[in-house]
Structures are given as C-alpha cells and as structure tokens.
C-alpha atoms as a PDB file:
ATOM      1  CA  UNK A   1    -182.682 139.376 -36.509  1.00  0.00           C
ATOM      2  CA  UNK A   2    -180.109 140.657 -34.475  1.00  0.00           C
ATOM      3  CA  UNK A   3    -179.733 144.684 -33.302  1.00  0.00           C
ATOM      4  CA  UNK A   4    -176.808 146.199 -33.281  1.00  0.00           C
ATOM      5  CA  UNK A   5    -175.634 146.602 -29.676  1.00  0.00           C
ATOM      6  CA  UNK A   6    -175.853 150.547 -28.936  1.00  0.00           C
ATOM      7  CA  UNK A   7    -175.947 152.337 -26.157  1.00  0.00           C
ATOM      8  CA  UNK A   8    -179.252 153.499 -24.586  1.00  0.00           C
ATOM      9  CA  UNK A   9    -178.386 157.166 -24.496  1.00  0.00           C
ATOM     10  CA  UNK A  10    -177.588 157.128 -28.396  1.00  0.00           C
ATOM     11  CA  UNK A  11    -180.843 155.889 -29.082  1.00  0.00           C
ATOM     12  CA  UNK A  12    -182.468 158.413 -26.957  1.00  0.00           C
ATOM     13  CA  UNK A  13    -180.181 161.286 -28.292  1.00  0.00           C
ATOM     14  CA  UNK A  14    -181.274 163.617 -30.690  1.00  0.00           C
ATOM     15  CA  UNK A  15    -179.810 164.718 -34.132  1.00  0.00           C
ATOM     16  CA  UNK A  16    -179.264 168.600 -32.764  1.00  0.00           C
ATOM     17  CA  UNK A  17    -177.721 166.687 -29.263  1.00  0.00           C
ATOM     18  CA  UNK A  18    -175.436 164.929 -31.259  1.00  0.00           C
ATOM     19  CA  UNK A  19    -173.526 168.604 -32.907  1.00  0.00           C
ATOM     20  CA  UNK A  20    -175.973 168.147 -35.840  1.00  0.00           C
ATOM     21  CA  UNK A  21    -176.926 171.925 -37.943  1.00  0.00           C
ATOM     22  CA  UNK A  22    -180.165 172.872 -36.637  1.00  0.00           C
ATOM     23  CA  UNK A  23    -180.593 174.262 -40.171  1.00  0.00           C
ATOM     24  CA  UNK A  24    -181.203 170.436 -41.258  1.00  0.00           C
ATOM     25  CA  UNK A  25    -184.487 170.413 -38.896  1.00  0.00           C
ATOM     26  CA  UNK A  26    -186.159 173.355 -41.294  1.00  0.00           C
ATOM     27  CA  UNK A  27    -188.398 170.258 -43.053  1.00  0.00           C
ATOM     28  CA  UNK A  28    -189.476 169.675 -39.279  1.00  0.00           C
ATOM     29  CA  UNK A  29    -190.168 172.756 -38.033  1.00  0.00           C
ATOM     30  CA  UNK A  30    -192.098 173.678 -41.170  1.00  0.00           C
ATOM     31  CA  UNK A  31    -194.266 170.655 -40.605  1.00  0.00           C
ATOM     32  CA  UNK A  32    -194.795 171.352 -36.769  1.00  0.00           C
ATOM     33  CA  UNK A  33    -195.836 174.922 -38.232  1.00  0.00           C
ATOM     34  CA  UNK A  34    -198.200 173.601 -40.743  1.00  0.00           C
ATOM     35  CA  UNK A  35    -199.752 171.435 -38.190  1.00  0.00           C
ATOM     36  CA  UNK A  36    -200.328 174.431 -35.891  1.00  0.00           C
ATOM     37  CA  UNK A  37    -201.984 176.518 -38.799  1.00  0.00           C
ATOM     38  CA  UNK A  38    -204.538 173.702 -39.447  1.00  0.00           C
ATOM     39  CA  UNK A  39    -205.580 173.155 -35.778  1.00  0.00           C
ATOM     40  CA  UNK A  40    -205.908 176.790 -35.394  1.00  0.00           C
ATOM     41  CA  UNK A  41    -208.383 176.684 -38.418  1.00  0.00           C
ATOM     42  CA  UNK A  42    -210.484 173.792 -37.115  1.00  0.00           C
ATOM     43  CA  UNK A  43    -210.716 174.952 -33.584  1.00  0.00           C
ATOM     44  CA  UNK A  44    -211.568 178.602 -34.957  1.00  0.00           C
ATOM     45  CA  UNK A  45    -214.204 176.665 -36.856  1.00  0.00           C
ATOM     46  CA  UNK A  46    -215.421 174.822 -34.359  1.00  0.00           C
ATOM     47  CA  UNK A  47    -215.728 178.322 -32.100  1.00  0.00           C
ATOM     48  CA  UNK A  48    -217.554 179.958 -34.487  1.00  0.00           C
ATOM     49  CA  UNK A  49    -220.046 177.376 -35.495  1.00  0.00           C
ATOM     50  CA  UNK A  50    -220.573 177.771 -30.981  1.00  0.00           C
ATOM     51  CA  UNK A  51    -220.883 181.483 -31.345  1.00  0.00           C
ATOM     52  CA  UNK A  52    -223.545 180.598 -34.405  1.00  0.00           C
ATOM     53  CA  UNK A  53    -225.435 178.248 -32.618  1.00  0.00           C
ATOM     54  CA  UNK A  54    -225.886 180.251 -29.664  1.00  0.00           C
ATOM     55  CA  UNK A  55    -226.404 183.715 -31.414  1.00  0.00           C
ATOM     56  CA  UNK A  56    -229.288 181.225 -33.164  1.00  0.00           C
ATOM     57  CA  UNK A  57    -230.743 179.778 -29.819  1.00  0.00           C
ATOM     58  CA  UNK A  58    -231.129 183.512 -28.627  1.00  0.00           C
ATOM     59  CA  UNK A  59    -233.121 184.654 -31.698  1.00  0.00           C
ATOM     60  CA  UNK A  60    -235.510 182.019 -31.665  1.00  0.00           C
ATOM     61  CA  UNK A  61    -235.797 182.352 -27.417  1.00  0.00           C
ATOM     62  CA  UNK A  62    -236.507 186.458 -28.767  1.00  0.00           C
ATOM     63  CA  UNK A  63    -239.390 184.974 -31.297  1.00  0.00           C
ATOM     64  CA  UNK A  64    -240.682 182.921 -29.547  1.00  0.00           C
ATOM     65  CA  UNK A  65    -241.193 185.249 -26.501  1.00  0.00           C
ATOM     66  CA  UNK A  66    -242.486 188.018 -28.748  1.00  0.00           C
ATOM     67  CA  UNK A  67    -245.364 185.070 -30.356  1.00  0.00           C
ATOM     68  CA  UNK A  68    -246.392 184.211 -26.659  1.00  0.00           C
ATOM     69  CA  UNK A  69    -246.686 187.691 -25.731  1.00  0.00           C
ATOM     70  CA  UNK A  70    -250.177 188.611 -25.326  1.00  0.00           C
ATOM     71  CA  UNK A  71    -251.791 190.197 -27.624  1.00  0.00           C
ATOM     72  CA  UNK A  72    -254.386 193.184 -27.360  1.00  0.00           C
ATOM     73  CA  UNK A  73    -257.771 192.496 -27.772  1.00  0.00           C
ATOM     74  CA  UNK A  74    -259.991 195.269 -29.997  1.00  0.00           C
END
C-alpha cells in the first residue's frame, strides 16, 4: 500500500482553508448544534435529579426532627 506523497500542511488544512463555501459545512454545524442540544438536556437532567435529591434529603432531615421532638406528656 503505498500513500500518495502530499504535503504535511495539505493534510492538516481544512476544507474552508483551502477557498472552500462555508455554506458546504451547514451538515456540520447542524450536527455540532444537535450535539449541544442533547448535552444540554442530559446535564439539565442530571441537575435536576441533584436539586431532587437534595430538596428530598431536607424533607426527611424536617421529619425526622419533628418525630424526635419530644413530645408532651398529659
């Protein structure tokens, strides 16, 4: 198998570098965007299932203070 003999800085190069339409990167740059809209979603999920978990943790700490209250004696 031999490789064509190029040039390192046209491998390195790209397609806008080279005088290319930045119009042909739309498939790209819709991808990149589509990525960023489904890490958003998981890390808001992740953030909110934190904000559960601790609004949770404080109820219980609340009932469980109110249970080992003492209570009056009649």
């Amino acid at each position: 198998m031999n490789l064509p003999a190029l040039p390192i800085s046209e491998l390195l190069a790209c397609s806008v570098c080279w005088g290319a339409d930045p119009t042909s990167l739309a498939g790209a740059n819709a991808a990149v965007g589509l990525m960023l809209v489904i890490l958003l979603t998981v890390l808001s999920g992740f953030i909110s299932f934190i904000v559960y978990l601790a609004r949770r943790a404080r109820r219980f700490a609340e009932e469980e203070a109110v249970q080992m209250a003492p209570q009056p004696q009649n």
